[in-house]
PDB file of N, CA and C in Angstrom:
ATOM      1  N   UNK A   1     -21.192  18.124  13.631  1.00  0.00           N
ATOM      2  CA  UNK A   1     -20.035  17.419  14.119  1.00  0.00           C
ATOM      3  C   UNK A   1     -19.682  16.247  13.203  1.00  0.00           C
ATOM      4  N   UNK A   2     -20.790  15.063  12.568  1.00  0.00           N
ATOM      5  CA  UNK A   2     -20.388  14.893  11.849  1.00  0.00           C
ATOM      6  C   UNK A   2     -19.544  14.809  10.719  1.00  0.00           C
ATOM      7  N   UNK A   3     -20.156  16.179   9.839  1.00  0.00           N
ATOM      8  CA  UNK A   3     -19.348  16.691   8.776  1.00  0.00           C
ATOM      9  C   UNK A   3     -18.102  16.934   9.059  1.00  0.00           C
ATOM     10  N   UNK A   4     -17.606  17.220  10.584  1.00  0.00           N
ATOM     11  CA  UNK A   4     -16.168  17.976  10.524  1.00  0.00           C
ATOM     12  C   UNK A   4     -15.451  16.481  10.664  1.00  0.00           C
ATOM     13  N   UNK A   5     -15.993  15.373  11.721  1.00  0.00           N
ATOM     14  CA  UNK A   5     -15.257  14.214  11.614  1.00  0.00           C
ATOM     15  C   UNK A   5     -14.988  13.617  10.528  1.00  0.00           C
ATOM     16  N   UNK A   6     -15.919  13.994   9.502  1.00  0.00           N
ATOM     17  CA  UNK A   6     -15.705  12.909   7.893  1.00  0.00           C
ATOM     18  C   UNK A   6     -14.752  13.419   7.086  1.00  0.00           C
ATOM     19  N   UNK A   7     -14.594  15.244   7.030  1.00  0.00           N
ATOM     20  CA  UNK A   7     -13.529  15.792   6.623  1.00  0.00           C
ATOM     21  C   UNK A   7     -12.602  15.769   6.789  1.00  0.00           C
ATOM     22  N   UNK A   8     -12.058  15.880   8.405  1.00  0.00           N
ATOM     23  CA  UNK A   8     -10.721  15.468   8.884  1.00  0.00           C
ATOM     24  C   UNK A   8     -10.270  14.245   8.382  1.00  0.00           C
ATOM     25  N   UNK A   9     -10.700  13.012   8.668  1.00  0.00           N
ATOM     26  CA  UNK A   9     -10.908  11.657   8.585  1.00  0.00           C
ATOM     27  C   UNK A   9     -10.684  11.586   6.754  1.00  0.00           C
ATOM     28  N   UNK A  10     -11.257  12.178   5.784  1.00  0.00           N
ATOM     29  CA  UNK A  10     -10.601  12.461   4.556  1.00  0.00           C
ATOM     30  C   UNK A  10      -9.433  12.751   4.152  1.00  0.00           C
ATOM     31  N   UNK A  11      -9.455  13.766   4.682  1.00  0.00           N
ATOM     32  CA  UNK A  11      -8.290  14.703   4.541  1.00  0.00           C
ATOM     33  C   UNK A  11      -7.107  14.006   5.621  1.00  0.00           C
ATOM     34  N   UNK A  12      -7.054  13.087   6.326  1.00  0.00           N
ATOM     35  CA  UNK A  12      -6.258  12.616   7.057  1.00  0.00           C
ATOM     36  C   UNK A  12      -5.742  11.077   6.101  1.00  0.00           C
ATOM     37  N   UNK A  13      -6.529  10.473   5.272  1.00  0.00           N
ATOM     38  CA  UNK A  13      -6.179  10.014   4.424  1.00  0.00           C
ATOM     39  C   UNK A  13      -5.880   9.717   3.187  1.00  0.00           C
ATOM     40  N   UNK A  14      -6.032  11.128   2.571  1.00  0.00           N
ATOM     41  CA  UNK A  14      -5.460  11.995   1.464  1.00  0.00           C
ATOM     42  C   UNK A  14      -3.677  11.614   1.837  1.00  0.00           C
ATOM     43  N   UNK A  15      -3.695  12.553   3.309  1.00  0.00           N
ATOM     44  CA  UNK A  15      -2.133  12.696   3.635  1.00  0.00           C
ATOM     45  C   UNK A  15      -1.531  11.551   3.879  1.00  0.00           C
ATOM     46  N   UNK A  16      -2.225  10.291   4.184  1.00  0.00           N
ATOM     47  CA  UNK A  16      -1.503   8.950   4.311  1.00  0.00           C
ATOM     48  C   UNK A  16      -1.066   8.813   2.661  1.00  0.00           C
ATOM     49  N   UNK A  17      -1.959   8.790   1.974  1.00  0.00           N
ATOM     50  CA  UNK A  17      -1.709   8.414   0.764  1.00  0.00           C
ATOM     51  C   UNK A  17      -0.427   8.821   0.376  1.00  0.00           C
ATOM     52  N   UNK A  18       0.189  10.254   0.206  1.00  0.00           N
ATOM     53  CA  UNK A  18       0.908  11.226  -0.382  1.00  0.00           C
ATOM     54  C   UNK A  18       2.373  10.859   0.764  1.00  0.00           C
ATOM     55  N   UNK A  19       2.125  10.431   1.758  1.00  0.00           N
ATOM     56  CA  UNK A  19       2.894  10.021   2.650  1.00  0.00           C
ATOM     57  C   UNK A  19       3.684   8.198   1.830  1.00  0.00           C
ATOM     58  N   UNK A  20       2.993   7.863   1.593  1.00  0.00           N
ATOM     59  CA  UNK A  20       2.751   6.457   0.983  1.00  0.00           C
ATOM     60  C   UNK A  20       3.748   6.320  -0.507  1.00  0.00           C
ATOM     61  N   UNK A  21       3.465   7.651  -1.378  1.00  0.00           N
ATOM     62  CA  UNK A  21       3.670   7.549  -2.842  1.00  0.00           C
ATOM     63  C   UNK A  21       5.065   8.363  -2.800  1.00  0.00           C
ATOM     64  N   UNK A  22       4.779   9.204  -2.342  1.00  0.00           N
ATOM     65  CA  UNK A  22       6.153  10.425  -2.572  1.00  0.00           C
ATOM     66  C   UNK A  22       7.366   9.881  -1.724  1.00  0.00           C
ATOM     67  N   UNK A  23       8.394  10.367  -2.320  1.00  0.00           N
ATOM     68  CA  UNK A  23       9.592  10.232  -1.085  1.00  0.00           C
ATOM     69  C   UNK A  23      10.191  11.253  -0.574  1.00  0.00           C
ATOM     70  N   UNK A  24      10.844  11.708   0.832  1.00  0.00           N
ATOM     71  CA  UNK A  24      10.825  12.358   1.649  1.00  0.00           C
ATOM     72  C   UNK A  24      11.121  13.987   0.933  1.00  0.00           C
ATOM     73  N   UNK A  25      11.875  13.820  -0.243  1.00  0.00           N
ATOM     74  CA  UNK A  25      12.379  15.253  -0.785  1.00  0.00           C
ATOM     75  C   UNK A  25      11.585  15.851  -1.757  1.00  0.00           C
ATOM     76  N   UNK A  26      10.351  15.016  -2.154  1.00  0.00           N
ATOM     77  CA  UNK A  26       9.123  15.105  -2.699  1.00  0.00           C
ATOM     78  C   UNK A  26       8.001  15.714  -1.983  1.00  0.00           C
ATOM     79  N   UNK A  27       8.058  15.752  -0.720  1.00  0.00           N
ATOM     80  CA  UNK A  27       6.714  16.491  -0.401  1.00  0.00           C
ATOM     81  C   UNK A  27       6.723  17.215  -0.323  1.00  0.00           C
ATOM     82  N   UNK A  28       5.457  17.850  -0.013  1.00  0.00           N
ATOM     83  CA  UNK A  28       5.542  19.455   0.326  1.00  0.00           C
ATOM     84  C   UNK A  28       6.322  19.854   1.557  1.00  0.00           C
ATOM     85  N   UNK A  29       6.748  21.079   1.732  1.00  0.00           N
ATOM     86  CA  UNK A  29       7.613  22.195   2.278  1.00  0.00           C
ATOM     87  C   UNK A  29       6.745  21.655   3.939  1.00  0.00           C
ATOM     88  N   UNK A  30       5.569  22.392   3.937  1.00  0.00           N
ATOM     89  CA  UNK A  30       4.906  22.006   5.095  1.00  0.00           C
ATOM     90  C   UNK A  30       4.602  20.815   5.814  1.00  0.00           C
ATOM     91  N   UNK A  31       4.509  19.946   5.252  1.00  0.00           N
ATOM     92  CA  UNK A  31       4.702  18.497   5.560  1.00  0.00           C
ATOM     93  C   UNK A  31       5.644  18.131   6.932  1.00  0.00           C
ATOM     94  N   UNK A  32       5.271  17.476   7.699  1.00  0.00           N
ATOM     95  CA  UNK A  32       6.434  17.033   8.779  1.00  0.00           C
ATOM     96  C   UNK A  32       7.683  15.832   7.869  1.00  0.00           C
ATOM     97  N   UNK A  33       8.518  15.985   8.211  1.00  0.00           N
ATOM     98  CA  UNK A  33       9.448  14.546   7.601  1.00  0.00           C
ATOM     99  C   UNK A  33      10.045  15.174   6.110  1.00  0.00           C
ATOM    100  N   UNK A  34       9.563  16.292   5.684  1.00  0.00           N
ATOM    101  CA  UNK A  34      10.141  16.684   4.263  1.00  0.00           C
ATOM    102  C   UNK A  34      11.894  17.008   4.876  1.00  0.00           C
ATOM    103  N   UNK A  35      12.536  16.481   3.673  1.00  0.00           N
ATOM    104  CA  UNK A  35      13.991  16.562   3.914  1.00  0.00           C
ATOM    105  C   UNK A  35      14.463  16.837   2.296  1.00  0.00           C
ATOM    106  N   UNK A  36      15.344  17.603   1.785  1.00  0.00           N
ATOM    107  CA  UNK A  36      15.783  17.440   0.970  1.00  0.00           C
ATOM    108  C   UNK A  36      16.952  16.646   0.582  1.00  0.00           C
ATOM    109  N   UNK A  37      16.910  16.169  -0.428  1.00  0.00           N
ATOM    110  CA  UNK A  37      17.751  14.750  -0.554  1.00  0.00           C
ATOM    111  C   UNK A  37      17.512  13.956  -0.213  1.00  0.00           C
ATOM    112  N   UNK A  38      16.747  13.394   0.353  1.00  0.00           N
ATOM    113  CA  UNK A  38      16.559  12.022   1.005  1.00  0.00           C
ATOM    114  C   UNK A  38      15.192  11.553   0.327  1.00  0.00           C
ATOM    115  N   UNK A  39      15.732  10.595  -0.572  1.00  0.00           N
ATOM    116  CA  UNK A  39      14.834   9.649  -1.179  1.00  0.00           C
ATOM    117  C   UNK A  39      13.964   8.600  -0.217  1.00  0.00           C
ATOM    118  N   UNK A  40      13.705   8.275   1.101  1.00  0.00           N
ATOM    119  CA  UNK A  40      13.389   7.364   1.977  1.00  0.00           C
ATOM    120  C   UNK A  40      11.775   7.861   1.740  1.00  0.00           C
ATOM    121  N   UNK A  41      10.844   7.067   2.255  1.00  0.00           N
ATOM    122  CA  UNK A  41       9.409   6.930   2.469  1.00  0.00           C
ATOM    123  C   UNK A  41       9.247   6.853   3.843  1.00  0.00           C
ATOM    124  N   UNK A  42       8.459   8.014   4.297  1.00  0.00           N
ATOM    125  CA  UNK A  42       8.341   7.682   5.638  1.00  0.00           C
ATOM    126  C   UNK A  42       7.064   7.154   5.813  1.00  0.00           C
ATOM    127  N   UNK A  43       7.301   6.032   6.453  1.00  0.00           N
ATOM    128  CA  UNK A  43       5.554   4.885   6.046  1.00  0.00           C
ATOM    129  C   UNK A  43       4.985   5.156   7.307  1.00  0.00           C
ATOM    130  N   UNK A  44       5.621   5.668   8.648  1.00  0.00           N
ATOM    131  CA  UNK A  44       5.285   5.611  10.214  1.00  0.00           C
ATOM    132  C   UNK A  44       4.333   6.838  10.056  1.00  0.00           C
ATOM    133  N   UNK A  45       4.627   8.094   9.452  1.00  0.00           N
ATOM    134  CA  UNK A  45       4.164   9.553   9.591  1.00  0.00           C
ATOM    135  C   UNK A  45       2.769   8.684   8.435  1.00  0.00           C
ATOM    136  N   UNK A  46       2.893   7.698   7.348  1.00  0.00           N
ATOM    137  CA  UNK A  46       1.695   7.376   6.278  1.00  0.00           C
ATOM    138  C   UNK A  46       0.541   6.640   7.570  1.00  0.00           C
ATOM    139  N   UNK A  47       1.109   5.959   8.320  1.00  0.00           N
ATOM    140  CA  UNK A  47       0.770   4.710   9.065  1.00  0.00           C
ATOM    141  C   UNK A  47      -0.068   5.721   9.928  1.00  0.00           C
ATOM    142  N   UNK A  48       0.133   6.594  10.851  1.00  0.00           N
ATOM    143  CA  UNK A  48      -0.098   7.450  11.865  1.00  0.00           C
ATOM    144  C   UNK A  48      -1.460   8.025  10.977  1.00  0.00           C
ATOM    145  N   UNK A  49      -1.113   8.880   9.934  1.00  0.00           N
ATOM    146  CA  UNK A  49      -2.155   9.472   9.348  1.00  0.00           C
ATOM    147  C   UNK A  49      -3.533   8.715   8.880  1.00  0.00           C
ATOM    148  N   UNK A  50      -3.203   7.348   8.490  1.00  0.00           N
ATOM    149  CA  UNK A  50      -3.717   6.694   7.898  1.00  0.00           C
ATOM    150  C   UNK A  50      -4.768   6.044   9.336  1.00  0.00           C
ATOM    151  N   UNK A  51      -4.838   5.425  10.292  1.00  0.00           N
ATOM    152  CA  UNK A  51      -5.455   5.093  11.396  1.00  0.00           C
ATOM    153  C   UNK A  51      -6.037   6.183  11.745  1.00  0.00           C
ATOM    154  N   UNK A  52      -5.705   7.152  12.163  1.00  0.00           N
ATOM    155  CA  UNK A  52      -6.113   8.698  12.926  1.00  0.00           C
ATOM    156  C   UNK A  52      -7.161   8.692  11.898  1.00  0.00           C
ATOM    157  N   UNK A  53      -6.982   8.465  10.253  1.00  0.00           N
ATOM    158  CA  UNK A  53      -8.095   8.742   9.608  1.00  0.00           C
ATOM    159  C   UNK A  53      -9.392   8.542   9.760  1.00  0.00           C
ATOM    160  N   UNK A  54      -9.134   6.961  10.038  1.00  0.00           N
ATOM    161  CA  UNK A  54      -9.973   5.530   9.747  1.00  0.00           C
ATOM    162  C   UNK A  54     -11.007   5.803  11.033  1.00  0.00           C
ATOM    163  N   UNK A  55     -10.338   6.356  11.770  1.00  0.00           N
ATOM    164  CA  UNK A  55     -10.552   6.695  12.851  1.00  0.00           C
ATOM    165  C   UNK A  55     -11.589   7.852  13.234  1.00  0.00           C
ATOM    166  N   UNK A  56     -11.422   8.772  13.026  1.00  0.00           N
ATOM    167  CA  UNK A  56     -12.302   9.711  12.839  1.00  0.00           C
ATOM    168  C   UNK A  56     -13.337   9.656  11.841  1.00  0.00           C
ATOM    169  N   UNK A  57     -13.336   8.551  10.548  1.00  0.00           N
ATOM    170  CA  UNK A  57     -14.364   8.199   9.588  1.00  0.00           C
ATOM    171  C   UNK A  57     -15.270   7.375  10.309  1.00  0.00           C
ATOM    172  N   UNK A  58     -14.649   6.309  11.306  1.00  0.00           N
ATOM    173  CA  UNK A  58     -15.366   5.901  11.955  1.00  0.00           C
ATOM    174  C   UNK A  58     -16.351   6.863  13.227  1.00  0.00           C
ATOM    175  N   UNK A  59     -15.400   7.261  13.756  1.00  0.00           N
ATOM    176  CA  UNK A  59     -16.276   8.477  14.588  1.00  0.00           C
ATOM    177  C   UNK A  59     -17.230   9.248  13.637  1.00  0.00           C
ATOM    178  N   UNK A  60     -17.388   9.852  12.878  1.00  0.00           N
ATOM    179  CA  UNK A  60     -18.225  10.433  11.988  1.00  0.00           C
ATOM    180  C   UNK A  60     -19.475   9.751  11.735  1.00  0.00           C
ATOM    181  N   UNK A  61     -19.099   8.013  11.742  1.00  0.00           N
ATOM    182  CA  UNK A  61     -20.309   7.106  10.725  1.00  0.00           C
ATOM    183  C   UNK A  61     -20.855   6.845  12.343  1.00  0.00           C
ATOM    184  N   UNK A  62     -20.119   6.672  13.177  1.00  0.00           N
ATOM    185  CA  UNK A  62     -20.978   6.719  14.783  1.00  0.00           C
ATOM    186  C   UNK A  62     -22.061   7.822  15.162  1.00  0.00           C
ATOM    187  N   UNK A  63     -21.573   8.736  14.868  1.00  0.00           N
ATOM    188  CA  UNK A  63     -22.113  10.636  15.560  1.00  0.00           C
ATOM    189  C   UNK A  63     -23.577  10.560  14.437  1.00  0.00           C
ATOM    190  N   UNK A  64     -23.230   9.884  13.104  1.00  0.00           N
ATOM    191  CA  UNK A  64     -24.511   9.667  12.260  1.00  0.00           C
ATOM    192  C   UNK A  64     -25.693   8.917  12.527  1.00  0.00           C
ATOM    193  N   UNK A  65     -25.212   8.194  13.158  1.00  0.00           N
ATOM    194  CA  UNK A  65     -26.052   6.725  13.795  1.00  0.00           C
ATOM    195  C   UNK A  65     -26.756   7.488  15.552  1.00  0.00           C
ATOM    196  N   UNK A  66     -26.024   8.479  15.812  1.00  0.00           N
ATOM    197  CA  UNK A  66     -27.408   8.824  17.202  1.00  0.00           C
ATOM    198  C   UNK A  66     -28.152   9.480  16.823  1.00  0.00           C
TER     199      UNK A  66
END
């Protein structure tokens, strides 16, 4: 259980990042918020990903510790 919380929790702030750098007509296809043409940054969908991460890294470094 660990391992799967530290991965998500990675991989959940991978996607903040890419959320962070790119702008909206830049991301990938699958992505929520991809729009074509629209140069905007969506920082709320970076913000969301980015906590949920922190979040589950923390759950992970907890589940290690029992």
């Amino acid at each position: 259980m660990k391992l799967v919380l530290t991965a998500l929790g990675v991989v959940l702030l991978v996607i903040a990042v890419v959320y962070f750098v790119l702008p909206a007509d830049q991301l990938p296809g699958f992505f929520p918020g991809h729009e074509a043409g629209v140069a905007r940054m969506h920082y709320k969908h970076g913000a969301a990903a980015g906590v949920v991460g922190v979040v589950l890294l923390a759950a992970g470094v907890w589940m290690g510790r029992r």
